[in-house]
PDB file of N, CA and C in Angstrom:
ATOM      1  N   UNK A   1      13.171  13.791 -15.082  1.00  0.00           N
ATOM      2  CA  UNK A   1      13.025  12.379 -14.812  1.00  0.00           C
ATOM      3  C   UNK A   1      11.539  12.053 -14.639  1.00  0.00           C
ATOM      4  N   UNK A   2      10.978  10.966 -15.226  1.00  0.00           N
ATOM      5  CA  UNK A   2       9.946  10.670 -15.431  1.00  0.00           C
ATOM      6  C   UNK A   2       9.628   9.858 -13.678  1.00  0.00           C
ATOM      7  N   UNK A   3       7.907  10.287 -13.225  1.00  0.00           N
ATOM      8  CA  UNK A   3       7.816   9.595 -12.084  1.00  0.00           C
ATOM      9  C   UNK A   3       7.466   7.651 -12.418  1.00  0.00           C
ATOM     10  N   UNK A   4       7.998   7.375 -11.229  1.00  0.00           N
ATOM     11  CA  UNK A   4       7.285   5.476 -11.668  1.00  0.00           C
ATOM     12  C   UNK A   4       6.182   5.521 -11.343  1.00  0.00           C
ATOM     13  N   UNK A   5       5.569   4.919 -12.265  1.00  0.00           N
ATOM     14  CA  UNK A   5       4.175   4.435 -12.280  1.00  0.00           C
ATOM     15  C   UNK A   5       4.062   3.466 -12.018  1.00  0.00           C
ATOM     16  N   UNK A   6       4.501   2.609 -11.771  1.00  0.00           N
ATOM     17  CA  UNK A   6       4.238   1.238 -11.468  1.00  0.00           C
ATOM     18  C   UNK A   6       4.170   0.796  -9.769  1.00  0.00           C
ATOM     19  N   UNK A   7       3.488   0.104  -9.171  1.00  0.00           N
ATOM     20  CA  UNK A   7       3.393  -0.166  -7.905  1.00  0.00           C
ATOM     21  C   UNK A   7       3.107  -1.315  -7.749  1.00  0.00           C
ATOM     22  N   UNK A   8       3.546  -1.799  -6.540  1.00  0.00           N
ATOM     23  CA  UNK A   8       2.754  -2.614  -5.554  1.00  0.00           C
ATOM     24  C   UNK A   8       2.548  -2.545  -4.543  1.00  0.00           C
ATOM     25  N   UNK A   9       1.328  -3.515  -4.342  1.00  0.00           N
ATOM     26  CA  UNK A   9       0.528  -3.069  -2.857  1.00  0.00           C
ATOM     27  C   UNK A   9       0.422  -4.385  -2.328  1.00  0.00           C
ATOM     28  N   UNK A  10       0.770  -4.582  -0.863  1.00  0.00           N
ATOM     29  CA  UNK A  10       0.308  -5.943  -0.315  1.00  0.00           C
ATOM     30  C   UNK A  10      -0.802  -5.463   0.757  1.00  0.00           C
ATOM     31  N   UNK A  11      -1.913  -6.143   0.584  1.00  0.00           N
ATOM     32  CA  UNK A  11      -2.720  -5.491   1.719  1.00  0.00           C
ATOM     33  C   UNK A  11      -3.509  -6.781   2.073  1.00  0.00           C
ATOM     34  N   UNK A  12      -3.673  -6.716   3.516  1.00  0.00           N
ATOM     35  CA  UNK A  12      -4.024  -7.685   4.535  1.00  0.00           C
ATOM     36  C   UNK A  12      -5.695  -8.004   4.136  1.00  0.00           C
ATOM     37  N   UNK A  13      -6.173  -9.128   4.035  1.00  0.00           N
ATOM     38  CA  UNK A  13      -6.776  -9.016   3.579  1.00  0.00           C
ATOM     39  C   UNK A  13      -8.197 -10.055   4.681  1.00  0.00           C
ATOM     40  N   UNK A  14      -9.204  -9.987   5.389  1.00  0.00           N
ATOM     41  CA  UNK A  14      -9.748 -11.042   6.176  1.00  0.00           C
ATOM     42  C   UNK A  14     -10.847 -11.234   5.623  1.00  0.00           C
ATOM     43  N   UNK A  15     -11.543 -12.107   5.870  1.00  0.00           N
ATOM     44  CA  UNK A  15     -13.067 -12.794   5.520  1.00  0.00           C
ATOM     45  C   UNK A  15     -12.819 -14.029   4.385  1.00  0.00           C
ATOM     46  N   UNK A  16     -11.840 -13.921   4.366  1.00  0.00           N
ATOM     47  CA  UNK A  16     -11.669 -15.932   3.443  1.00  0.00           C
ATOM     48  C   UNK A  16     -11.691 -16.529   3.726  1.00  0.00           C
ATOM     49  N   UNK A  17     -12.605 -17.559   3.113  1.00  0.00           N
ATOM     50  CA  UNK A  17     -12.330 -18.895   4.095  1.00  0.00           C
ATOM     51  C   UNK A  17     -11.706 -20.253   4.051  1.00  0.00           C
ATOM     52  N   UNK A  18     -11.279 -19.855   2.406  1.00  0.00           N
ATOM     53  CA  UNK A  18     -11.259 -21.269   1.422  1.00  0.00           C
ATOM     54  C   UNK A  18      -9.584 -20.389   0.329  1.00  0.00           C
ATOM     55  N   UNK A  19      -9.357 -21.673   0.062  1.00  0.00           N
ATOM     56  CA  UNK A  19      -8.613 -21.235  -1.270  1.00  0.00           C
ATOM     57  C   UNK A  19      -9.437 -20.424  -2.254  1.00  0.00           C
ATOM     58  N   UNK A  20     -10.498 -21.292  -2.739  1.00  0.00           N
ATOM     59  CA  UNK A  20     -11.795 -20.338  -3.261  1.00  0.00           C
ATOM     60  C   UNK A  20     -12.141 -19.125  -3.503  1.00  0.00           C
ATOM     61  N   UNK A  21     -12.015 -19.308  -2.233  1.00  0.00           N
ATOM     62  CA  UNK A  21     -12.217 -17.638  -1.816  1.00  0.00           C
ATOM     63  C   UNK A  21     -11.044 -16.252  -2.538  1.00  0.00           C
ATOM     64  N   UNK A  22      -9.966 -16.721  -2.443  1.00  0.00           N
ATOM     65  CA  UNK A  22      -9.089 -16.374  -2.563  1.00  0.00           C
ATOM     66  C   UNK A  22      -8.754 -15.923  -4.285  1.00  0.00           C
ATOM     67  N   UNK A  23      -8.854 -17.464  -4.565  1.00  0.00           N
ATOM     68  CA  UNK A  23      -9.478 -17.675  -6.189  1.00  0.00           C
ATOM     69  C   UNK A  23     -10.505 -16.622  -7.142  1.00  0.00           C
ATOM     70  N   UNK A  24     -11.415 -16.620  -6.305  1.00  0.00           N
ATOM     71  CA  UNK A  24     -12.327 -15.376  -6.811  1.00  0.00           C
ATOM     72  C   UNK A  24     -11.793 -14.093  -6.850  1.00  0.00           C
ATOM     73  N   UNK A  25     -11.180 -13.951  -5.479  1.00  0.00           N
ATOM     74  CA  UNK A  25     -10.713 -12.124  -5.209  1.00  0.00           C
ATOM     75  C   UNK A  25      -9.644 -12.258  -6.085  1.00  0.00           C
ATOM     76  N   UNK A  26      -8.610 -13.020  -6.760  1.00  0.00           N
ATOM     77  CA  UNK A  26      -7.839 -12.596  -7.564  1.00  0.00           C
ATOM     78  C   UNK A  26      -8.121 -12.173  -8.416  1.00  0.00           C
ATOM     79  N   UNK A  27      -9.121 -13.624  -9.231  1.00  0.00           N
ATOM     80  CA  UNK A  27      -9.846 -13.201 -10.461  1.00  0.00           C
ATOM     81  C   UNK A  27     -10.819 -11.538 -10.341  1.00  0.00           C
ATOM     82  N   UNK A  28     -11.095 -11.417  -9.679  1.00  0.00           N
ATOM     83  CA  UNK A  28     -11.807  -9.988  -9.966  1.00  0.00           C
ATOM     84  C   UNK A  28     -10.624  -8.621 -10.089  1.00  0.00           C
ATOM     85  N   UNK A  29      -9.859  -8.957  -8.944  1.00  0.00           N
ATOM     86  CA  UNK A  29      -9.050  -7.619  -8.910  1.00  0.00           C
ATOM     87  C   UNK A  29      -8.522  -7.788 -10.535  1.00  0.00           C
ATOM     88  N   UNK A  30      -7.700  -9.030 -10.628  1.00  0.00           N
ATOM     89  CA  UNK A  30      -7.402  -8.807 -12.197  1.00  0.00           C
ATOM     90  C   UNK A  30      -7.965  -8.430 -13.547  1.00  0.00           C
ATOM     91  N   UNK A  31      -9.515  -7.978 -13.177  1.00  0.00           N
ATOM     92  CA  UNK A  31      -9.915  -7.398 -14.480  1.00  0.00           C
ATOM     93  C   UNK A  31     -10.075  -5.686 -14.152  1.00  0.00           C
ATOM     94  N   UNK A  32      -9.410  -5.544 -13.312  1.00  0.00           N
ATOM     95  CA  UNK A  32      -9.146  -3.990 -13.321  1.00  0.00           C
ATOM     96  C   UNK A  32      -8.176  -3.173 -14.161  1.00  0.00           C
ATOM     97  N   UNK A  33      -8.875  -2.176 -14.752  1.00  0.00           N
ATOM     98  CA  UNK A  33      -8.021  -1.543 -15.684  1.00  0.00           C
ATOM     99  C   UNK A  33      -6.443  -0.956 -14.974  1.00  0.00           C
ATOM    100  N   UNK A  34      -5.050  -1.417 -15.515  1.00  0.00           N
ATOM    101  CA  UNK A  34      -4.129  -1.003 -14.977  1.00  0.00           C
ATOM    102  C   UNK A  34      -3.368  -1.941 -14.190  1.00  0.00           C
ATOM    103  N   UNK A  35      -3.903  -3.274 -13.719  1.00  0.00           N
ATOM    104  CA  UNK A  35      -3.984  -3.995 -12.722  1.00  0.00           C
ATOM    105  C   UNK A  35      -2.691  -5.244 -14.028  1.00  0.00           C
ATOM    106  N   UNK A  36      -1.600  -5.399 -13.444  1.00  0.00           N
ATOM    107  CA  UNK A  36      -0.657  -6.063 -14.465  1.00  0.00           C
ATOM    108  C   UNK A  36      -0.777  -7.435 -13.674  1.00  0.00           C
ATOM    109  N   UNK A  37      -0.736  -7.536 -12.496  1.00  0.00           N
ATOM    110  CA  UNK A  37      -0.301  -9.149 -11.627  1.00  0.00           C
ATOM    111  C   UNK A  37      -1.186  -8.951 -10.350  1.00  0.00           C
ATOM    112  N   UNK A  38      -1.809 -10.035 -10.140  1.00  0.00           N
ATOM    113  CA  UNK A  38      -2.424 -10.345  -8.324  1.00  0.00           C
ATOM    114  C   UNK A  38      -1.919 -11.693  -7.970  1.00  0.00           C
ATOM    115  N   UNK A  39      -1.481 -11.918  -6.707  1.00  0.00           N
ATOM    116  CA  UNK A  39      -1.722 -13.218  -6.069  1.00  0.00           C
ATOM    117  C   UNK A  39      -2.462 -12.689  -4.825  1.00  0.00           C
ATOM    118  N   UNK A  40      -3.373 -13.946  -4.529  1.00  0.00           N
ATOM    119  CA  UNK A  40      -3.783 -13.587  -3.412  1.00  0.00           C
ATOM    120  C   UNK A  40      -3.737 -14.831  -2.390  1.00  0.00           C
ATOM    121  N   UNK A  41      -3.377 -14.701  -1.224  1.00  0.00           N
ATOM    122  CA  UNK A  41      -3.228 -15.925  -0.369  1.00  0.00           C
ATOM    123  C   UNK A  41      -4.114 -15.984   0.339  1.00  0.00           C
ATOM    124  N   UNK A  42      -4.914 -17.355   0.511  1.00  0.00           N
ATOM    125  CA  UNK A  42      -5.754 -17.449   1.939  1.00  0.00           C
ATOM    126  C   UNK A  42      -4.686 -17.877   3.069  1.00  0.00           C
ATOM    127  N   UNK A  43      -3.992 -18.632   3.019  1.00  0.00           N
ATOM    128  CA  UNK A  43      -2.834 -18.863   4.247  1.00  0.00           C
ATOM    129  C   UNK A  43      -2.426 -17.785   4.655  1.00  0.00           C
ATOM    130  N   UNK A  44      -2.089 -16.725   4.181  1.00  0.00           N
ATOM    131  CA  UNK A  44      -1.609 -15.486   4.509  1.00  0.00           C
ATOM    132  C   UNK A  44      -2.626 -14.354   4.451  1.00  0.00           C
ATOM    133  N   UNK A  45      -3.101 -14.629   4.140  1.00  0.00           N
ATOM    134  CA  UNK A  45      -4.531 -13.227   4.595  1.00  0.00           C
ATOM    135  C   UNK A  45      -4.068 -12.542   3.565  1.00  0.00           C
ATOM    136  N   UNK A  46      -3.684 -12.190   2.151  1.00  0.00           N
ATOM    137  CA  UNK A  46      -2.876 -11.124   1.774  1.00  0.00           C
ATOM    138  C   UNK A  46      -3.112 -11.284   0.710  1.00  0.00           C
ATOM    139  N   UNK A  47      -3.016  -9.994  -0.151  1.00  0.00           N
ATOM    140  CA  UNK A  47      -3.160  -9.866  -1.331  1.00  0.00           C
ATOM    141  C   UNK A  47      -2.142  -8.929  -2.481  1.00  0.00           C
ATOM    142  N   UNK A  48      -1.449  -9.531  -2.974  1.00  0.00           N
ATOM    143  CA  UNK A  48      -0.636  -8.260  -3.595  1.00  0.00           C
ATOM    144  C   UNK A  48      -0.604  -7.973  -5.359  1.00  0.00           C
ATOM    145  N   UNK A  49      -0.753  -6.763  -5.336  1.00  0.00           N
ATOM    146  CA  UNK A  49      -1.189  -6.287  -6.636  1.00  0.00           C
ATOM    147  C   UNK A  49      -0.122  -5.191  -6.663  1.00  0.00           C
ATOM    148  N   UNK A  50       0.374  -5.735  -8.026  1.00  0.00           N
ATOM    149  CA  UNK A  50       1.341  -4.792  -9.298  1.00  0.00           C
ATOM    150  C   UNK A  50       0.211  -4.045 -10.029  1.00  0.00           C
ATOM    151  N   UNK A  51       0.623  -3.077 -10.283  1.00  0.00           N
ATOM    152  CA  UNK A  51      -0.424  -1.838 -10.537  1.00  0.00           C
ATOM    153  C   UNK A  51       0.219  -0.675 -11.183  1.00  0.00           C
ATOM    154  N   UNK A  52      -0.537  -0.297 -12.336  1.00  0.00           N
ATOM    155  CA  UNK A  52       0.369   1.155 -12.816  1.00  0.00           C
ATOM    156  C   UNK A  52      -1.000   2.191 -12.236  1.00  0.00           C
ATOM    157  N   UNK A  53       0.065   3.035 -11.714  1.00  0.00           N
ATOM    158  CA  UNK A  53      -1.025   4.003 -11.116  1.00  0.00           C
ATOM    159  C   UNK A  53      -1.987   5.083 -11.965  1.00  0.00           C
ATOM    160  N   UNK A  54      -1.389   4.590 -13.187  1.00  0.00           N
ATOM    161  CA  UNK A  54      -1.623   5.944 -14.296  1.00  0.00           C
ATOM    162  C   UNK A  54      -3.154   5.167 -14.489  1.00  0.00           C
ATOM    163  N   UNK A  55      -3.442   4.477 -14.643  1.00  0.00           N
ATOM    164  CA  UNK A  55      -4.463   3.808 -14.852  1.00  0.00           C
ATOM    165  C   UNK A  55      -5.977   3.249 -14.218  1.00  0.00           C
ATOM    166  N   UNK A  56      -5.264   3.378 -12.599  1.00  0.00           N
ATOM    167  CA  UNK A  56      -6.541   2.836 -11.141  1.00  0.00           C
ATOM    168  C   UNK A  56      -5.435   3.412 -10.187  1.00  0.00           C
ATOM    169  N   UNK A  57      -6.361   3.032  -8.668  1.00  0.00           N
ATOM    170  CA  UNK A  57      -5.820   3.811  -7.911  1.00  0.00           C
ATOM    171  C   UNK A  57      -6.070   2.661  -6.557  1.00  0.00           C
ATOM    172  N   UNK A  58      -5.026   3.182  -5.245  1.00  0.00           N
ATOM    173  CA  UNK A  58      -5.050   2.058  -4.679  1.00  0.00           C
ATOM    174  C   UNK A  58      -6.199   1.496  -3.653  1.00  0.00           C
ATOM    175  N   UNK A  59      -6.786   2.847  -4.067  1.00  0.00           N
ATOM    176  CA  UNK A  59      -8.267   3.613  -2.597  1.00  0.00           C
ATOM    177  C   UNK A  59      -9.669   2.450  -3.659  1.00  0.00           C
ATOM    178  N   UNK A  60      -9.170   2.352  -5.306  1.00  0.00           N
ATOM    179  CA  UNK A  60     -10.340   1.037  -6.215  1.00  0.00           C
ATOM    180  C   UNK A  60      -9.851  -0.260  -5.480  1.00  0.00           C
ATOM    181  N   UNK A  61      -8.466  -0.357  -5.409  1.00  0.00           N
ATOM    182  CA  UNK A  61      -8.691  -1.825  -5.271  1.00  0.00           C
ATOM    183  C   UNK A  61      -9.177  -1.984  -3.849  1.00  0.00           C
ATOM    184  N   UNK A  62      -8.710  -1.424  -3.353  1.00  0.00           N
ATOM    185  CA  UNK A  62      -9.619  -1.696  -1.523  1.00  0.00           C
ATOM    186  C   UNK A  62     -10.587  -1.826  -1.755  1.00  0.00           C
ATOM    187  N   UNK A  63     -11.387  -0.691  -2.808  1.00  0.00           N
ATOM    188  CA  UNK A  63     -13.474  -0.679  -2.979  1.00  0.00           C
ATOM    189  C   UNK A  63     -13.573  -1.754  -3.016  1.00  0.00           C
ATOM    190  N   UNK A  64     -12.306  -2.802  -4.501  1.00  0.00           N
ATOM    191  CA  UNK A  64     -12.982  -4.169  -5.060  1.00  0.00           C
ATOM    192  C   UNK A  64     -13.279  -5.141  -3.939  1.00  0.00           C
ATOM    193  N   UNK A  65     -11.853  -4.985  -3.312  1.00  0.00           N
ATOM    194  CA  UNK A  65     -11.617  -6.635  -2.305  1.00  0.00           C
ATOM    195  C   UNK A  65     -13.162  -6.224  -1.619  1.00  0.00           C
ATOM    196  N   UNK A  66     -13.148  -4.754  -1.069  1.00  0.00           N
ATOM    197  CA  UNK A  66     -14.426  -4.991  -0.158  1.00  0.00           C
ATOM    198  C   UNK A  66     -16.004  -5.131  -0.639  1.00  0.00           C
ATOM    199  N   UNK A  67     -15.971  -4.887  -1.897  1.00  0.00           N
ATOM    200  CA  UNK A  67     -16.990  -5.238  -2.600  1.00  0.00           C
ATOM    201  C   UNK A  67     -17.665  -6.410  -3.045  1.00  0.00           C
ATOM    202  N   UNK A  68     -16.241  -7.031  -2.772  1.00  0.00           N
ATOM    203  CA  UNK A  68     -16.175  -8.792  -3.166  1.00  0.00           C
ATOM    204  C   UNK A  68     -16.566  -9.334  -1.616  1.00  0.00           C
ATOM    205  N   UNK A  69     -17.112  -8.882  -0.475  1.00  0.00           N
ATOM    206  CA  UNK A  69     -17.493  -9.330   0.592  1.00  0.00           C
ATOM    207  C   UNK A  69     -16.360  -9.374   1.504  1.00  0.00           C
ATOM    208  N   UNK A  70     -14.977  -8.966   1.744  1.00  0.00           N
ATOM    209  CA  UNK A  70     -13.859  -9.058   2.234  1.00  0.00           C
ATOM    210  C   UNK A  70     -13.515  -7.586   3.320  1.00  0.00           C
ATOM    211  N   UNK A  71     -12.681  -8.046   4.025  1.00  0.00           N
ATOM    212  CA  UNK A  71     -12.300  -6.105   4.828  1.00  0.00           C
ATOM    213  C   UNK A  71     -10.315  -6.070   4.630  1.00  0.00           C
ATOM    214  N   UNK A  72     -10.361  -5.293   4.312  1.00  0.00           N
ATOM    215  CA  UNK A  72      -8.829  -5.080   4.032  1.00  0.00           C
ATOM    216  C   UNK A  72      -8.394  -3.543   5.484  1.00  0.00           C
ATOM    217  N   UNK A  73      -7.795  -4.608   6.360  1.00  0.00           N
ATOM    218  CA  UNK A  73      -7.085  -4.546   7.544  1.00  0.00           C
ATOM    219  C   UNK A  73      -5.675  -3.919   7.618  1.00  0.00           C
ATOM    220  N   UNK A  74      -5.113  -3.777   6.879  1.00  0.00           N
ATOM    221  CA  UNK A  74      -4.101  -3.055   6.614  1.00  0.00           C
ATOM    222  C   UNK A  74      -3.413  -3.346   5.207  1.00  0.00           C
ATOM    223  N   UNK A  75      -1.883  -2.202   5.168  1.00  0.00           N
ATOM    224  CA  UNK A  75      -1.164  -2.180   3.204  1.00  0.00           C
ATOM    225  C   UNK A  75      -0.312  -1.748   3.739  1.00  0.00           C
ATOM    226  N   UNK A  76       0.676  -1.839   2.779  1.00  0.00           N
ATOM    227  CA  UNK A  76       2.082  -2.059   2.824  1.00  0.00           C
ATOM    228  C   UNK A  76       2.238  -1.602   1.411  1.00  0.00           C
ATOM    229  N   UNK A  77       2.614  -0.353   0.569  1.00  0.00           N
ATOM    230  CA  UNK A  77       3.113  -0.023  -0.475  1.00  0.00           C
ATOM    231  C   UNK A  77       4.487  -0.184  -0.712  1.00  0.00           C
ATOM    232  N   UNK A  78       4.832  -0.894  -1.946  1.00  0.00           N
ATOM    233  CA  UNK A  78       6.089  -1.030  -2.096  1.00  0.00           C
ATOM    234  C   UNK A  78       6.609  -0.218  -3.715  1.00  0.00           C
ATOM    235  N   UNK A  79       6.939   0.700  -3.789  1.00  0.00           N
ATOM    236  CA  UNK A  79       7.178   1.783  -4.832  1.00  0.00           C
ATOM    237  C   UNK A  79       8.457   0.721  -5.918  1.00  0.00           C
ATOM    238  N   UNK A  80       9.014  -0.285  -5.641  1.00  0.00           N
ATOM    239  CA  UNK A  80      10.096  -1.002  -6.200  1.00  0.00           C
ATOM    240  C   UNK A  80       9.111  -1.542  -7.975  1.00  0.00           C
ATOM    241  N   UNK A  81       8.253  -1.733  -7.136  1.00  0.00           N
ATOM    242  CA  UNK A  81       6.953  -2.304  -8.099  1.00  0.00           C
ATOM    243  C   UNK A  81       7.690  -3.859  -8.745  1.00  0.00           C
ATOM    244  N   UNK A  82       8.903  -4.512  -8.843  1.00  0.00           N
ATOM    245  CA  UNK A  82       8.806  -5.450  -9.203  1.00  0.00           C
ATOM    246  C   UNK A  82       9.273  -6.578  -8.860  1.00  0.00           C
ATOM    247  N   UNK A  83       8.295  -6.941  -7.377  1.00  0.00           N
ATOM    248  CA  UNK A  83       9.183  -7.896  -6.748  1.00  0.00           C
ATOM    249  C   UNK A  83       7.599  -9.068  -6.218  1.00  0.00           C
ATOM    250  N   UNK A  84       6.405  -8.612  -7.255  1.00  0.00           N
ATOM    251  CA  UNK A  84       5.091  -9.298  -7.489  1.00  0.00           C
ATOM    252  C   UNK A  84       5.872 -10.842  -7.592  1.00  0.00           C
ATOM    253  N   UNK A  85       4.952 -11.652  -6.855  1.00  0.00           N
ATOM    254  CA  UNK A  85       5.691 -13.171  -6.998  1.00  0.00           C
ATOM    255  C   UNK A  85       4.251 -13.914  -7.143  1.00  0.00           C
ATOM    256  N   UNK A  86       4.331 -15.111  -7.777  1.00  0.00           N
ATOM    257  CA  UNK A  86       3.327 -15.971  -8.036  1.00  0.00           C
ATOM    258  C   UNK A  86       3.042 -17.115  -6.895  1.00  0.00           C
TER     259      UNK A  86
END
């Protein structure tokens, strides 16, 4: 039996301040190789990314958000991988 590759990750996400904000960190995580779906909420502090693992890993997207000026406070892996909502 083949392993799933596919994931999602919701991870807490602080330093936004704006929808904007929010706006940007999607757009970036989504040009990550592997990276299939992001929403990211400023109302909810949160960010969740569908992800095939064969491709990135979940230790990049933390680098990104925090690279993008952000601190990611906690995650929540969900191995179902397809329950990403818009």
């Amino acid at each position: 039996m083949e392993e799933h590759q596919q994931q999602t990750v919701t991870l807490a996400v602080e330093g936004m301040h704006c929808d904007g904000c929010a706006g940007k960190l999607r757009a970036r995580l989504a040009t990550l190789p592997g990276v299939h779906e992001v929403a990211v909420s400023f109302a909810e502090r949160r960010a969740r990314i569908f992800y095939d693992r064969r491709a990135t890993e979940e230790g990049r997207l933390i680098d990104e958000i925090e690279k993008s000026g952000f601190r990611v406070t906690g995650q929540k892996a969900d191995a179902r991988g397809s329950d990403v909502r818009r």
